[in-house]
N, C-alpha and C. Protein backbone atom coordinates (compact mmCIF):
# COMPACT_ATOMS: atom_id res chain seq x y z
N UNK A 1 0.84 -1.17 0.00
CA UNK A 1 0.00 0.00 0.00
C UNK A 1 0.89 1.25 0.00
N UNK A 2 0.12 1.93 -0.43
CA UNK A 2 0.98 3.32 -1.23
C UNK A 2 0.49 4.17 -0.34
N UNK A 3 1.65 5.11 0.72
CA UNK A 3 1.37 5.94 1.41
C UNK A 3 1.39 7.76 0.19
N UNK A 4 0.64 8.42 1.00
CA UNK A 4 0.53 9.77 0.53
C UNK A 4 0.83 11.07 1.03
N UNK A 5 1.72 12.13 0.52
CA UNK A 5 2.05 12.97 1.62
C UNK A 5 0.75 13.87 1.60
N UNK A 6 0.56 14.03 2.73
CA UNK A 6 -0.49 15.67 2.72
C UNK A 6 0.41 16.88 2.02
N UNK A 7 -0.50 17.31 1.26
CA UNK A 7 0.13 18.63 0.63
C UNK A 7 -0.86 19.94 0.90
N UNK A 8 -0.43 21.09 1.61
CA UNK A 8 -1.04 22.30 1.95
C UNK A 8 -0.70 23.51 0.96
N UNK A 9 -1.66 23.54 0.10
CA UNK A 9 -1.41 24.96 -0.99
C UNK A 9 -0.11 25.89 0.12
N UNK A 10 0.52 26.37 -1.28
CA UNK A 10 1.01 27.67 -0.90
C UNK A 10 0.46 29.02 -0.91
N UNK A 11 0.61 30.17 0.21
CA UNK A 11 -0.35 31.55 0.10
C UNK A 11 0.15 31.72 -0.94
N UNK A 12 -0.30 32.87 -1.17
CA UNK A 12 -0.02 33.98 -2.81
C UNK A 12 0.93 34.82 -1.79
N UNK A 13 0.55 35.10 -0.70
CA UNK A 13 2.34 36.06 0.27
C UNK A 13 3.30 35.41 0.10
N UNK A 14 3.76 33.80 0.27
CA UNK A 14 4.39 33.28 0.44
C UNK A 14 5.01 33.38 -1.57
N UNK A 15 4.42 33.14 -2.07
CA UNK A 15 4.91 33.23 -3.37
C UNK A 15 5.39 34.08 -3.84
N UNK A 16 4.95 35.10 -3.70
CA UNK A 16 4.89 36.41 -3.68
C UNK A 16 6.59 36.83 -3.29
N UNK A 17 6.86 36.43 -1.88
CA UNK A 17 7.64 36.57 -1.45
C UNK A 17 9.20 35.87 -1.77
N UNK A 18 8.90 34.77 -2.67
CA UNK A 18 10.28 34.11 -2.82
C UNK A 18 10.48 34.87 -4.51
N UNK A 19 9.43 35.22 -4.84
CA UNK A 19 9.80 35.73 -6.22
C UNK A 19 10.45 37.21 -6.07
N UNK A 20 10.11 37.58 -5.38
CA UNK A 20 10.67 39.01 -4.64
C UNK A 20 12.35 38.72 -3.77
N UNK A 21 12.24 37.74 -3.21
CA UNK A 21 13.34 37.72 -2.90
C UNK A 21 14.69 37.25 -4.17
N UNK A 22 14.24 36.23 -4.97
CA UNK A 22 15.01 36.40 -5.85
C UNK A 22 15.24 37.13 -7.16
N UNK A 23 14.89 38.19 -7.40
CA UNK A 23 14.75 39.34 -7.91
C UNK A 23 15.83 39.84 -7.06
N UNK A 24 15.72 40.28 -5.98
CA UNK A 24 16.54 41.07 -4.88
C UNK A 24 17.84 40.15 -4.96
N UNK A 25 18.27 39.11 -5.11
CA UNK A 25 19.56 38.33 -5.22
C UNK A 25 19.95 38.32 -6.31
N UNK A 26 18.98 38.52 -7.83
CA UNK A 26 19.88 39.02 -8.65
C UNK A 26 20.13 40.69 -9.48
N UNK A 27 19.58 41.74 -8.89
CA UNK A 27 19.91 42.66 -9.08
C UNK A 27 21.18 43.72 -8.79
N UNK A 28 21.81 42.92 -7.78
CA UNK A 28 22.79 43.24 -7.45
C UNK A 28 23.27 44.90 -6.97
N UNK A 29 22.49 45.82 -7.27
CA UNK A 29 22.45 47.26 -6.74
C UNK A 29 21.30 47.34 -5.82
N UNK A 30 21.60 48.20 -4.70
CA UNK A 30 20.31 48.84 -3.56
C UNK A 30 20.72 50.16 -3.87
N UNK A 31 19.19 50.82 -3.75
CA UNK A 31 19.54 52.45 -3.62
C UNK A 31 18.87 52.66 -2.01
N UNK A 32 19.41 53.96 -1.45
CA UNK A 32 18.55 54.35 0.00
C UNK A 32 18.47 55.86 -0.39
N UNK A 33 17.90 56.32 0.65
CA UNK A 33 17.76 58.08 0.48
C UNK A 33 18.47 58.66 1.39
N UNK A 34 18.96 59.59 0.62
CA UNK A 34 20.25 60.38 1.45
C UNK A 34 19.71 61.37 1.46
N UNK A 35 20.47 62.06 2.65
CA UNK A 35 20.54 63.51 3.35
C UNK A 35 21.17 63.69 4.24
N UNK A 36 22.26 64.09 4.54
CA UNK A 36 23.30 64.21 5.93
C UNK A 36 23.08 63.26 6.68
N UNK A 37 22.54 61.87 6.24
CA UNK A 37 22.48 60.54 6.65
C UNK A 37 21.75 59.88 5.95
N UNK A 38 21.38 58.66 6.29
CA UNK A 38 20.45 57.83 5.35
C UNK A 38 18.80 58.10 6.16
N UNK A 39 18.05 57.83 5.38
CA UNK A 39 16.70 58.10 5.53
C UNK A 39 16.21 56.76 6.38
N UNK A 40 15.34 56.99 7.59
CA UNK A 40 15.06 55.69 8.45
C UNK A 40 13.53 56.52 9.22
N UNK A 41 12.56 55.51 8.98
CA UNK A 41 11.55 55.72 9.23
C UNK A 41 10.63 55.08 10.12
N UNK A 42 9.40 55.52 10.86
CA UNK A 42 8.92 54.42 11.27
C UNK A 42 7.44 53.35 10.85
N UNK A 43 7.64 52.74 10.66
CA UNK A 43 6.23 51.95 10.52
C UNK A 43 5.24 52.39 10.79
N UNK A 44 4.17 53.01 10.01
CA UNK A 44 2.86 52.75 10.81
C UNK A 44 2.08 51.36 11.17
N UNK A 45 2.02 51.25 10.92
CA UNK A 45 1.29 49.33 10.96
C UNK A 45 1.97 48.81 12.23
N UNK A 46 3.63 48.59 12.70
CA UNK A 46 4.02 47.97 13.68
C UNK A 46 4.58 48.51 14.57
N UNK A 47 4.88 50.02 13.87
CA UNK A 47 5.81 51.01 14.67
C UNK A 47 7.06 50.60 15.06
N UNK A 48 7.47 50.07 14.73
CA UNK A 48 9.18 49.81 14.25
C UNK A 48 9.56 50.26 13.44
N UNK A 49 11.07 50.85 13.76
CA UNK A 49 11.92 51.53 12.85
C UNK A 49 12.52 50.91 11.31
N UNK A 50 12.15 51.48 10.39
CA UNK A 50 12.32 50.43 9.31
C UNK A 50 13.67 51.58 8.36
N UNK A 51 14.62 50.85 7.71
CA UNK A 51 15.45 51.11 6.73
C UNK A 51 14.77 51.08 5.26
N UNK A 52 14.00 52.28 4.85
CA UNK A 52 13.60 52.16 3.24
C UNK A 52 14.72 51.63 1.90
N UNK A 53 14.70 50.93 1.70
CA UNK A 53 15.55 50.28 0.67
C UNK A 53 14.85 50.22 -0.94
N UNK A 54 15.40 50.29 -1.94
CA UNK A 54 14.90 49.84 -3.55
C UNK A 54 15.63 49.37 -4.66
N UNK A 55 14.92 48.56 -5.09
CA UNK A 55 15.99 47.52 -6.08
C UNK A 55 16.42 48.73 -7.75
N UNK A 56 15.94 49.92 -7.34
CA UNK A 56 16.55 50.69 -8.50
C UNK A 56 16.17 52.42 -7.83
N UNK A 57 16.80 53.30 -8.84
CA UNK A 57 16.78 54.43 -8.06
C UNK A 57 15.55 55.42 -8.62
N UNK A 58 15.12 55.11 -9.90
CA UNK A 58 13.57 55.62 -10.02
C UNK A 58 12.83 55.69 -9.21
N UNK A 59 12.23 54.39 -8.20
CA UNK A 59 11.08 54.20 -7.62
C UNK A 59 11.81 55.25 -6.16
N UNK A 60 13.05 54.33 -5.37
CA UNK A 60 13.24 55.78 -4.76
C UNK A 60 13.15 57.07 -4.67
N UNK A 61 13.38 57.65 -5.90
CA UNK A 61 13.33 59.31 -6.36
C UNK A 61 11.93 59.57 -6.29
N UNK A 62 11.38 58.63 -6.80
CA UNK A 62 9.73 58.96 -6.51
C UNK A 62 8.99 58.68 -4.92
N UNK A 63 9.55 57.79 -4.31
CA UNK A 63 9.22 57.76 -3.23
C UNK A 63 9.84 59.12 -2.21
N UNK A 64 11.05 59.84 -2.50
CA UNK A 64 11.48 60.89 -2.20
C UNK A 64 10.61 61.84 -2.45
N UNK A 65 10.11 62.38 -3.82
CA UNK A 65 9.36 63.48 -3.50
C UNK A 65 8.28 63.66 -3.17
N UNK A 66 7.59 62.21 -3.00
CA UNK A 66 6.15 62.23 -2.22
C UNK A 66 6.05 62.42 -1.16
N UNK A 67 7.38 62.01 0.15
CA UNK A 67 7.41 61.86 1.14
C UNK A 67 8.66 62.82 2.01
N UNK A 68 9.89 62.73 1.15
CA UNK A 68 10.68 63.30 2.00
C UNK A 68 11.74 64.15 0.66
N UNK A 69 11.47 65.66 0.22
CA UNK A 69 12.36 66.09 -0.97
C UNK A 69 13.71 66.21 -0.97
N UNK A 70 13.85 66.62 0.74
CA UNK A 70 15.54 67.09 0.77
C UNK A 70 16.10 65.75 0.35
N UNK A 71 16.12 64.57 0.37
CA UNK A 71 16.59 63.19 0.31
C UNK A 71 16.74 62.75 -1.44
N UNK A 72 17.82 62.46 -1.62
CA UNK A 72 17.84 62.11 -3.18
C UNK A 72 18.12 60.43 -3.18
N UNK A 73 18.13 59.49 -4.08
CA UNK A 73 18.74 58.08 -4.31
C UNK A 73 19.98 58.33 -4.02
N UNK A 74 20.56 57.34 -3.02
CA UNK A 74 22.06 56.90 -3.85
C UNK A 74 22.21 55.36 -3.40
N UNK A 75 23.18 54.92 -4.04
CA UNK A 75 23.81 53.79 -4.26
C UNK A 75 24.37 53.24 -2.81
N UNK A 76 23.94 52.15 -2.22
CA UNK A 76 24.15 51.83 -1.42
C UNK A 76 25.47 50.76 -1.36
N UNK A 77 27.13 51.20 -1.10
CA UNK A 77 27.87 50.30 -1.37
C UNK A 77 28.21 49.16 -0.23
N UNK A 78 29.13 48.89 -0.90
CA UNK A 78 29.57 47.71 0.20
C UNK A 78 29.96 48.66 1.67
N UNK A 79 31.00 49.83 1.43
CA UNK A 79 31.67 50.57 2.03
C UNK A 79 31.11 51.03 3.01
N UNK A 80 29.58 51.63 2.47
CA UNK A 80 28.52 51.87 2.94
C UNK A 80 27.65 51.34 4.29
N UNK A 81 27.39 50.52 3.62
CA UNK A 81 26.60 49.35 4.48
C UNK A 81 27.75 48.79 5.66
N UNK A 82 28.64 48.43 5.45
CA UNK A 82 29.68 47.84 6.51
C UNK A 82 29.77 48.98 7.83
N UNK A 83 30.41 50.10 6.90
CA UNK A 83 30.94 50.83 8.03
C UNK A 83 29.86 52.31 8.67
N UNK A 84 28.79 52.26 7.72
CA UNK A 84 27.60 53.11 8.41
C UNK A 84 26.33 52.65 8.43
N UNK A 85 25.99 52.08 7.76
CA UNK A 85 24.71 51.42 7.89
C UNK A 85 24.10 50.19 8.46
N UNK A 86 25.04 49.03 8.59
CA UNK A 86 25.21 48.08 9.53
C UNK A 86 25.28 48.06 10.91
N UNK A 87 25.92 48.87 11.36
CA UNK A 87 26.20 49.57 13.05
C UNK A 87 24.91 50.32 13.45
N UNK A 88 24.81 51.36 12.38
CA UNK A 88 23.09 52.07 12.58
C UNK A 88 22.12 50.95 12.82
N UNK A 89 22.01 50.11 11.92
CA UNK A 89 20.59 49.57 12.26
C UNK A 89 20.59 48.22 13.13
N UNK A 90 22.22 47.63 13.96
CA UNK A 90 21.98 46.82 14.66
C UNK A 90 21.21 47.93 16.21
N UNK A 91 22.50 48.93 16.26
CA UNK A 91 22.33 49.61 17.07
C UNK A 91 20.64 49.70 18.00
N UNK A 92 20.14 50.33 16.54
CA UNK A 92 18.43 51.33 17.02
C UNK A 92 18.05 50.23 16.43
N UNK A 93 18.04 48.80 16.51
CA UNK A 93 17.60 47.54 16.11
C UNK A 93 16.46 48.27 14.94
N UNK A 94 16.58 48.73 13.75
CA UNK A 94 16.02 49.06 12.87
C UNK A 94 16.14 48.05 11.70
N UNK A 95 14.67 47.44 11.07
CA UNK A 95 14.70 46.43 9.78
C UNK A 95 14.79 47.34 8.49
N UNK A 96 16.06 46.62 7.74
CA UNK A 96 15.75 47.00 6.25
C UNK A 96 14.88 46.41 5.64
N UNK A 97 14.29 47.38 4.51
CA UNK A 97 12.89 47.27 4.53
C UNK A 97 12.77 47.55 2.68
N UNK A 98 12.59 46.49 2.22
CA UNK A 98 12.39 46.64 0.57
C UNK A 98 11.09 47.00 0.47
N UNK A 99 11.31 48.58 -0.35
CA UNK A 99 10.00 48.90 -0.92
C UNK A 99 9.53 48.46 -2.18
N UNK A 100 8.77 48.82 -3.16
CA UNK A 100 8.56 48.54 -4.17
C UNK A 100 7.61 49.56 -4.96
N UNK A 101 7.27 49.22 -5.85
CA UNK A 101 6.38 50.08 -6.43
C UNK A 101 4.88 50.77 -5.85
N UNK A 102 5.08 49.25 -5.54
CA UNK A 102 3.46 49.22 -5.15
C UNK A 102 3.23 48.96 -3.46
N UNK A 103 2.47 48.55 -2.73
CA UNK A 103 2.51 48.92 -1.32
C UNK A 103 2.91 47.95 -0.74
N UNK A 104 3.43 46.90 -1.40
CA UNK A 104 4.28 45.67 -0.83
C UNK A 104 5.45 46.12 -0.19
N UNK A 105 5.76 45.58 0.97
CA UNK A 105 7.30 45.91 1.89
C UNK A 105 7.57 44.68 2.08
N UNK A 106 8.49 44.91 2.01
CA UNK A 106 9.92 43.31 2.38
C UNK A 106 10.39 43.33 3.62
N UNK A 107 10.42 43.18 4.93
CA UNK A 107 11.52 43.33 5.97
C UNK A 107 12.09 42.34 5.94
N UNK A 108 13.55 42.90 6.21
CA UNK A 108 14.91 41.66 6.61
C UNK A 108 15.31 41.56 7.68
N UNK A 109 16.14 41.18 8.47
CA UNK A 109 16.79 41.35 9.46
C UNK A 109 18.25 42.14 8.84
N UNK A 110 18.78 42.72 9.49
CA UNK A 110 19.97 43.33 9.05
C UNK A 110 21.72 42.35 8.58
N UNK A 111 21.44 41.04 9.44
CA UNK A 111 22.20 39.85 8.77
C UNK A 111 21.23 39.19 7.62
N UNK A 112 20.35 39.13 7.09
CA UNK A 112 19.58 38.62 6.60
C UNK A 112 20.28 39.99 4.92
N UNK A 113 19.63 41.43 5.19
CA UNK A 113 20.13 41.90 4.08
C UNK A 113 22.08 41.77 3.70
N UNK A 114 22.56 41.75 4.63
CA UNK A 114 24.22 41.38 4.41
C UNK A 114 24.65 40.56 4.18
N UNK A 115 23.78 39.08 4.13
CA UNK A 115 23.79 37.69 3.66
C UNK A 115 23.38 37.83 1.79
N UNK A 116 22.46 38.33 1.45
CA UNK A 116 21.59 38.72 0.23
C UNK A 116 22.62 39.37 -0.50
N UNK A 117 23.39 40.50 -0.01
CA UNK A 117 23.08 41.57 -0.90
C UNK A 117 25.39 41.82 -0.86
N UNK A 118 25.57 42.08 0.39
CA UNK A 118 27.00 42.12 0.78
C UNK A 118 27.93 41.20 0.92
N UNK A 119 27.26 39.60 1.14
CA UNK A 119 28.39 38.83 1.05
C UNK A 119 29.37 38.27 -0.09
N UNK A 120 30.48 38.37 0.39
CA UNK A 120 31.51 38.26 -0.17
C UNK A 120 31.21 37.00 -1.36
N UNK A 121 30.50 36.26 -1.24
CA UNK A 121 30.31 34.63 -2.25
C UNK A 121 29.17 35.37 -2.56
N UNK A 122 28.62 36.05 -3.07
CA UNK A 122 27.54 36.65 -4.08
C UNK A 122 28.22 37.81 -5.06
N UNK A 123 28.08 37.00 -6.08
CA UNK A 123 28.34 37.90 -7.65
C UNK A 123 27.35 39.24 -8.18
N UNK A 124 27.75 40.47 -7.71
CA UNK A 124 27.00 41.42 -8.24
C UNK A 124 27.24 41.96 -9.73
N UNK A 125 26.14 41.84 -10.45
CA UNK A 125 26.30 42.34 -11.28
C UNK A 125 25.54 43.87 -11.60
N UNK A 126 26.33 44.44 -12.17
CA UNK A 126 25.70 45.74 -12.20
C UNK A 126 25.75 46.84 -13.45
């Protein structure tokens, strides 16, 4: 007799979400919003401090002048992230936070985006 596994559909979040994440593993550039620091906001929904992040610098620029003008895109480097932005958001335990076009958000943990996006065995192409 032939046993059967139970199988439980997958959500449409859950799908949603791995297609989003690998998109984000192969784009290989983050932009954030600058202004005499990086731009860090808080949640309405959980009220946690979130790191706005985007897989290109259009949707940023537009998310800049809806919300915050002094702040322009820039390029989020390795240099970047290691020695100012990593320390910031273990610190004020703040999640980076992939925006998108549309009202979908991504949160990471801050080893979670430096695993993705900064480690050394991931090929950026750009």
């Amino acid at each position: 007799m032939k046993n059967y596994l139970k199988l439980h559909p997958v959500s449409k979040q859950f799908i949603l979400r791995i297609s989003i994440l690998k998109s984000m593993m192969y784009c290989g550039v983050l932009w954030g919003l600058y202004h005499e620091g990086w731009a860090i906001k808080t949640d309405p929904n959980s009220n946690e401090k979130v790191f706005p992040f985007w897989l290109n610098p259009t949707q940023a620029y537009r998310y800049a002048q809806n919300n915050w003008p002094n702040y322009h895109p820039r390029k989020i480097s390795l240099q970047d992230f290691e020695n100012s932005l990593l320390p910031t958001l273990n610190r004020f335990h703040v999640k980076p936070t992939l925006y998108g076009s549309s009202a979908v958000m991504f949160k990471l943990s801050s080893s979670q985006m430096k695993h993705f996006f900064f480690s050394k065995n991931n090929y950026q192409m750009a």
